[in-house]
N, C-alpha and C. Protein backbone atom coordinates (compact mmCIF):
# COMPACT_ATOMS: atom_id res chain seq x y z
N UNK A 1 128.33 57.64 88.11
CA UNK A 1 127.70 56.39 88.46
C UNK A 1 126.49 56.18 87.57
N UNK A 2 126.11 54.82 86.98
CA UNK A 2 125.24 54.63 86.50
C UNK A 2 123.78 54.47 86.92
N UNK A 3 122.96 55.36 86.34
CA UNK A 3 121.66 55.76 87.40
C UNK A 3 120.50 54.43 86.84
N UNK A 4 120.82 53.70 85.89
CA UNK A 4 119.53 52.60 85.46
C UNK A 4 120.17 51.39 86.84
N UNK A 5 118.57 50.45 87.03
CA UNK A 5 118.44 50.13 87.86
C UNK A 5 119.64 48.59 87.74
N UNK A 6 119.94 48.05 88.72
CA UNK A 6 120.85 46.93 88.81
C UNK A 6 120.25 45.65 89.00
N UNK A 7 120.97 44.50 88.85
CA UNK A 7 120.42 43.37 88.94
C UNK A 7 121.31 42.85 90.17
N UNK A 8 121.94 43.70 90.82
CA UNK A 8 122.72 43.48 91.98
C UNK A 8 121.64 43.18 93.46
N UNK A 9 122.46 41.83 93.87
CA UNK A 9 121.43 42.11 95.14
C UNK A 9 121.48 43.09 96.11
N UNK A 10 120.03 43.47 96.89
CA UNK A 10 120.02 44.50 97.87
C UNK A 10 120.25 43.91 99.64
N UNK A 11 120.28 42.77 99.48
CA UNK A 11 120.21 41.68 100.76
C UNK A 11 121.93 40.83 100.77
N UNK A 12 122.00 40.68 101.76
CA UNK A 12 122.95 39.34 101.80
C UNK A 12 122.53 38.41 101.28
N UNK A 13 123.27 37.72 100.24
CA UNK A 13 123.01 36.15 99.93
C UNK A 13 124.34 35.81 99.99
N UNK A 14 123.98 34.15 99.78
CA UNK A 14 125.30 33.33 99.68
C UNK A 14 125.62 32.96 98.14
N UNK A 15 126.77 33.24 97.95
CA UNK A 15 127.41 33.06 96.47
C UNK A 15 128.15 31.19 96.31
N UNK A 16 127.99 30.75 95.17
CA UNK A 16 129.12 29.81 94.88
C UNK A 16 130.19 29.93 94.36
N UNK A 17 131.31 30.13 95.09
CA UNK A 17 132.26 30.44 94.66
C UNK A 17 133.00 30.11 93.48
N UNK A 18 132.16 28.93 93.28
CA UNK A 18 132.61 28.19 91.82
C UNK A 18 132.34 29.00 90.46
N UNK A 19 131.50 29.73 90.66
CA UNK A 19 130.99 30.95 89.73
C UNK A 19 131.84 32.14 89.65
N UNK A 20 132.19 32.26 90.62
CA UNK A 20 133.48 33.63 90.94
C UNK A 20 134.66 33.85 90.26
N UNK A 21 134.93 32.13 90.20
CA UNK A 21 136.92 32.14 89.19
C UNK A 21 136.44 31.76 87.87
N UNK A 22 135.03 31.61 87.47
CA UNK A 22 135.45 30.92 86.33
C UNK A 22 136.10 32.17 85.34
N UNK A 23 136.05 33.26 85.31
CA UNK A 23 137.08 33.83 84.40
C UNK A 23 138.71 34.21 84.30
N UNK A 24 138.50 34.02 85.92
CA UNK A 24 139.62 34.19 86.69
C UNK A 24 140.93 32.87 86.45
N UNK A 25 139.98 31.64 87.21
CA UNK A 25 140.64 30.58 87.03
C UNK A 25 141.42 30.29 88.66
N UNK A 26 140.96 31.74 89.87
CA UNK A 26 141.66 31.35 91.05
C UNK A 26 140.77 32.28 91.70
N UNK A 27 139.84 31.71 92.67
CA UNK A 27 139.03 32.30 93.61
C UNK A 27 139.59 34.09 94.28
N UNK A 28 141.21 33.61 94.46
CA UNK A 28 141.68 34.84 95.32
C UNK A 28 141.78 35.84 94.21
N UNK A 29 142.34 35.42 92.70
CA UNK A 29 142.49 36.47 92.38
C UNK A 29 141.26 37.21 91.96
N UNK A 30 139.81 36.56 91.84
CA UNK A 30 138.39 36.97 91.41
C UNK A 30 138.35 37.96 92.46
N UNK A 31 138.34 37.25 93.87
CA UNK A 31 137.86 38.38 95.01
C UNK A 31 139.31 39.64 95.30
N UNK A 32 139.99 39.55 94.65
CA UNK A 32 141.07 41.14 94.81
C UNK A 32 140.56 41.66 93.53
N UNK A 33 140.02 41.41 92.98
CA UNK A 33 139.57 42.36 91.76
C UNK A 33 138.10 42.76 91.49
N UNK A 34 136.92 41.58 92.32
CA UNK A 34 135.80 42.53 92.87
C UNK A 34 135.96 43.69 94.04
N UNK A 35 136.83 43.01 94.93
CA UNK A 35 137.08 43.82 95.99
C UNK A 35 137.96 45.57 96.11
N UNK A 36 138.75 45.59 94.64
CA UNK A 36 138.67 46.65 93.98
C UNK A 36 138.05 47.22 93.60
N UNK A 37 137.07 46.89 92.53
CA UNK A 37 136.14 47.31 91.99
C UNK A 37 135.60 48.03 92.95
N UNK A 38 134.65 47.24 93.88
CA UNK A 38 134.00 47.81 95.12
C UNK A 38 133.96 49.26 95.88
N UNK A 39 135.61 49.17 95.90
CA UNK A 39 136.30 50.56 96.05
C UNK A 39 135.83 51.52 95.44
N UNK A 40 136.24 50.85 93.99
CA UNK A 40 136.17 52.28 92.82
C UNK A 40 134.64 52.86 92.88
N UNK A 41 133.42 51.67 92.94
CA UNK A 41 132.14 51.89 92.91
C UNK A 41 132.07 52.79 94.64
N UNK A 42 132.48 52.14 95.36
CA UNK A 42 131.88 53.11 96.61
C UNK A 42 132.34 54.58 96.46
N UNK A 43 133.93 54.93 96.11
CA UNK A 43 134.07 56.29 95.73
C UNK A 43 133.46 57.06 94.85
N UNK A 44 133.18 56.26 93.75
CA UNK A 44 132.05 56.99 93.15
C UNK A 44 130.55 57.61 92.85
N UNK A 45 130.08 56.57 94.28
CA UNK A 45 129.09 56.82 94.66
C UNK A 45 128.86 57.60 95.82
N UNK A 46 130.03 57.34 96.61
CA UNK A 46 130.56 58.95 97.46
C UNK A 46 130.33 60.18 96.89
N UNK A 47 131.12 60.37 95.69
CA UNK A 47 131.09 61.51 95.44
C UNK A 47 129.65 61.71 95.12
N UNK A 48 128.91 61.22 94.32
CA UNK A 48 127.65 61.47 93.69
C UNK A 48 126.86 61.86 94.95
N UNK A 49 126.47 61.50 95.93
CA UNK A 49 126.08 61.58 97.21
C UNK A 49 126.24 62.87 97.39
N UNK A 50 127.59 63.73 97.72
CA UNK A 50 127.99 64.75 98.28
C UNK A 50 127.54 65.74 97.83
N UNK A 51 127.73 65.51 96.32
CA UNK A 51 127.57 66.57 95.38
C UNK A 51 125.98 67.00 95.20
N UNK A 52 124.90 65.85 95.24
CA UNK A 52 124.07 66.05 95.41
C UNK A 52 123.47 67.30 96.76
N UNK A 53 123.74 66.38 97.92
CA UNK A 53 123.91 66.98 99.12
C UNK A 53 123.97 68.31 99.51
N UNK A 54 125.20 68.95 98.71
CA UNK A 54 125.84 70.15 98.67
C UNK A 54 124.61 71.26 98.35
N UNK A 55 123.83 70.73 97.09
CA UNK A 55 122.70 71.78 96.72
C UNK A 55 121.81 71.75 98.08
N UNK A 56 122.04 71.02 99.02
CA UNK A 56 121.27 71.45 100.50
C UNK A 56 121.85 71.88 101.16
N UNK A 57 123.19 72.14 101.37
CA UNK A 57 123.95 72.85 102.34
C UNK A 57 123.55 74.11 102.78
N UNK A 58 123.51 74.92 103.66
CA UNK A 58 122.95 76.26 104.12
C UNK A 58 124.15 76.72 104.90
N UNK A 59 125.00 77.94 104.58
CA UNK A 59 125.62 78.53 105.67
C UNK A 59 125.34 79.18 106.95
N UNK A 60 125.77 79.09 107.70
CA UNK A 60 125.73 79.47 108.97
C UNK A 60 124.11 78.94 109.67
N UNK A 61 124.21 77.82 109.87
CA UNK A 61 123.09 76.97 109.82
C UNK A 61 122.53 77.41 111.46
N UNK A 62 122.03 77.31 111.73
CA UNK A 62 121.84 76.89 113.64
C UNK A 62 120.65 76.54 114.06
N UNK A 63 120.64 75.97 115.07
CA UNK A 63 119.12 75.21 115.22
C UNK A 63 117.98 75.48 115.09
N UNK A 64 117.70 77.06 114.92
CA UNK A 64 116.76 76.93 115.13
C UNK A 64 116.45 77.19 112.87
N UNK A 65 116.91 77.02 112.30
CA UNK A 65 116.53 77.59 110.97
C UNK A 65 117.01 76.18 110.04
N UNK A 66 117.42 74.83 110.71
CA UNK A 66 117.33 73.52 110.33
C UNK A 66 115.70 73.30 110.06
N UNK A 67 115.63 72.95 109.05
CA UNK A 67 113.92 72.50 108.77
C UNK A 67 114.00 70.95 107.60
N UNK A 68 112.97 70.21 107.82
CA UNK A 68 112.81 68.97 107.22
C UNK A 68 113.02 69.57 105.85
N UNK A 69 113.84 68.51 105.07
CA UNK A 69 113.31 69.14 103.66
C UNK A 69 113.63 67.44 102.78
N UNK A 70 112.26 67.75 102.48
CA UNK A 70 111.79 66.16 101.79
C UNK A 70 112.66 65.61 100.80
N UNK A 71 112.95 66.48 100.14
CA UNK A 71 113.92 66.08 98.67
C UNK A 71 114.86 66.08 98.78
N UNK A 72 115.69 66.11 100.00
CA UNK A 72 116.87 65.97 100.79
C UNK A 72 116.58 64.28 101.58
N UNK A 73 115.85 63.93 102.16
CA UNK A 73 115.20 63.21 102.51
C UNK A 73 115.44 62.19 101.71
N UNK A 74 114.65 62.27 100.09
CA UNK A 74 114.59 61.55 99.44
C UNK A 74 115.47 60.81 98.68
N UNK A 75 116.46 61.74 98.46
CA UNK A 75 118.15 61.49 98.06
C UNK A 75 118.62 60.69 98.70
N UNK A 76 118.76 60.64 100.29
CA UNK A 76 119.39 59.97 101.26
C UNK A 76 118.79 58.83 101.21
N UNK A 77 117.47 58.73 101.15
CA UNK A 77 116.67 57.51 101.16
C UNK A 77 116.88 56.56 100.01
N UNK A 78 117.37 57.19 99.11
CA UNK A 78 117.68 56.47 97.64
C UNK A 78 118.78 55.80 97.86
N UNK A 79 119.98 56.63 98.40
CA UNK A 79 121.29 55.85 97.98
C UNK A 79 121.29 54.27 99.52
N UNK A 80 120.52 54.85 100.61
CA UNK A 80 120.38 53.65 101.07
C UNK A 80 119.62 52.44 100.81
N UNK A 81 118.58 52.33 99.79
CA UNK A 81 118.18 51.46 99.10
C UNK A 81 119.01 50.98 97.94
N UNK A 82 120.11 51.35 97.57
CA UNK A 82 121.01 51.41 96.63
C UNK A 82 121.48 49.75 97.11
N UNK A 83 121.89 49.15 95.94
CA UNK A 83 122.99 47.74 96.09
C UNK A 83 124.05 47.75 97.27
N UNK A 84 124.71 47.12 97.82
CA UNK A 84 126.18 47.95 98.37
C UNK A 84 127.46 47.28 97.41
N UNK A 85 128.09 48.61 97.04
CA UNK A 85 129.34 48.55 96.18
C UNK A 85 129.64 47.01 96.25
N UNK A 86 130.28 46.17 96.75
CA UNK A 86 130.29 44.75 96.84
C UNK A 86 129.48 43.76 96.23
N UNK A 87 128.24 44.34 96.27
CA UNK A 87 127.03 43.51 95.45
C UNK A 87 127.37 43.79 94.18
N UNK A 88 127.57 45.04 93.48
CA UNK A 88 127.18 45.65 92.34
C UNK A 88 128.55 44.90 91.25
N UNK A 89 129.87 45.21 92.49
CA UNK A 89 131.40 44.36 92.29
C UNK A 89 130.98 42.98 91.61
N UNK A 90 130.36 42.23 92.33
CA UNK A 90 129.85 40.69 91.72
C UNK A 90 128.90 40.65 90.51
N UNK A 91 128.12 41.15 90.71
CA UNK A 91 126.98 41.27 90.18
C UNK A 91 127.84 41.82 88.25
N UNK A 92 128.90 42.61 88.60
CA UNK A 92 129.16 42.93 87.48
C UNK A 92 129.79 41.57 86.85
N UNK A 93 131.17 41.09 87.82
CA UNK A 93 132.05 40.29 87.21
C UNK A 93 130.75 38.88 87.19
N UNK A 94 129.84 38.51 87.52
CA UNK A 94 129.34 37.91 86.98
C UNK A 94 128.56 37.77 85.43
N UNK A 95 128.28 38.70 85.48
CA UNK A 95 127.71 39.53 83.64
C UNK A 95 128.84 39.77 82.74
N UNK A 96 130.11 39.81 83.42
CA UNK A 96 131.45 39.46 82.39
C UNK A 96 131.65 41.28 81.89
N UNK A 97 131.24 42.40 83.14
CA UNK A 97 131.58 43.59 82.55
C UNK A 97 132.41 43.95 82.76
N UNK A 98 133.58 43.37 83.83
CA UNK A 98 134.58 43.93 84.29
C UNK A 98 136.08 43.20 83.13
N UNK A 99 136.79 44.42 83.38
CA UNK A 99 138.27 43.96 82.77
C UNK A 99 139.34 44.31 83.95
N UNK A 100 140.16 43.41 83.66
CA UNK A 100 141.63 43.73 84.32
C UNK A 100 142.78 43.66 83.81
N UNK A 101 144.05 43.27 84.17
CA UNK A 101 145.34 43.36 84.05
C UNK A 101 145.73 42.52 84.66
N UNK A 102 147.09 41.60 83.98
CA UNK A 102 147.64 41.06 84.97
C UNK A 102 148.94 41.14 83.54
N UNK A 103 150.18 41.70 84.54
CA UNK A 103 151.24 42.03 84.27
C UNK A 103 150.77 42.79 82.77
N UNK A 104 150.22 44.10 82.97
CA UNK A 104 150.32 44.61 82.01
C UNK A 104 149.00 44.54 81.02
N UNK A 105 148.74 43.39 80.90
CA UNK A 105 147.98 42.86 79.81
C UNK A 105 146.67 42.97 80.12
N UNK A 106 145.87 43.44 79.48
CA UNK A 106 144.23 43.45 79.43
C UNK A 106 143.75 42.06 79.39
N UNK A 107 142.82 41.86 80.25
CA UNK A 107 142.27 40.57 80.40
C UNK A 107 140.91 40.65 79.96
N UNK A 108 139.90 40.59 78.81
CA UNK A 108 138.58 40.76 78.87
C UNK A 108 137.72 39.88 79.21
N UNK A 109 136.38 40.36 79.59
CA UNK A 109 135.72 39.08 80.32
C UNK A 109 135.23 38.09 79.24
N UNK A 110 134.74 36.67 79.95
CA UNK A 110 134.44 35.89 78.86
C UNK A 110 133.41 36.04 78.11
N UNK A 111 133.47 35.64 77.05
CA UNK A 111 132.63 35.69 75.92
C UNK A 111 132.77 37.29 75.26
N UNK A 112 133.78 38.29 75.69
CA UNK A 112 134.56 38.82 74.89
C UNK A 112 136.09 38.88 74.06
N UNK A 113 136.28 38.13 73.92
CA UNK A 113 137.24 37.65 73.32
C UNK A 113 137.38 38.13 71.83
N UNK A 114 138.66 39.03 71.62
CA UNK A 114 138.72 39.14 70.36
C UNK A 114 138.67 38.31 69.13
N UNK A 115 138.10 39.15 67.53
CA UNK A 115 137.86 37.59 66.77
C UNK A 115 139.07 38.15 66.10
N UNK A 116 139.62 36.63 65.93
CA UNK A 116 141.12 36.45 64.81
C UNK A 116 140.56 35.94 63.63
């Protein structure tokens, strides 16, 4: 996952959807292909999470030898200030970073367009 900061929102807002197809050209197919994305970004930010995490894990833990530990803390506190995957989904196909497929074929976003 990419650790520089995003221009994705951290809040609910309302989108115009009219902004959504223009590369697309059909609202539904814009939102099945952020809504993928989304996916791919939340699993990958799953994992990053865990893995982090893991360097705090302690075997055979039990209550009484659980203790605060800040930089554990701080990790957790990060990824919940984080965009949510969905934001980051838009936020991309709006900046024209995402590519897809349709039957096969690479679709690049606009204003990448190969030169002939």
């Amino acid at each position: 996952m990419n650790t520089k900061p995003s221009t994705a929102a951290k809040t609910t807002i309302t989108r115009d959807v009219s902004n959504l197809d223009k590369e697309t050209g059909n609202v539904y197919e814009a939102v099945a292909i952020i809504g993928k994305r989304a996916n791919q970004i939340s699993v990958k930010i799953k994992e990053e999470l865990h893995t982090k995490l893991e360097e705090f894990a302690m075997s055979g833990e039990n209550l009484e030898e659980v203790y605060e530990n800040r930089e554990q803390i701080e990790v957790s506190k990060h990824y919940e200030r984080m965009p949510k995957p969905g934001a980051l989904a838009i936020q991309e196909m709006l900046d024209g970073k995402l590519y897809w497929r349709r039957g096969g074929e690479e679709v690049p976003a606009e204003g990448d367009q190969p030169q002939s």
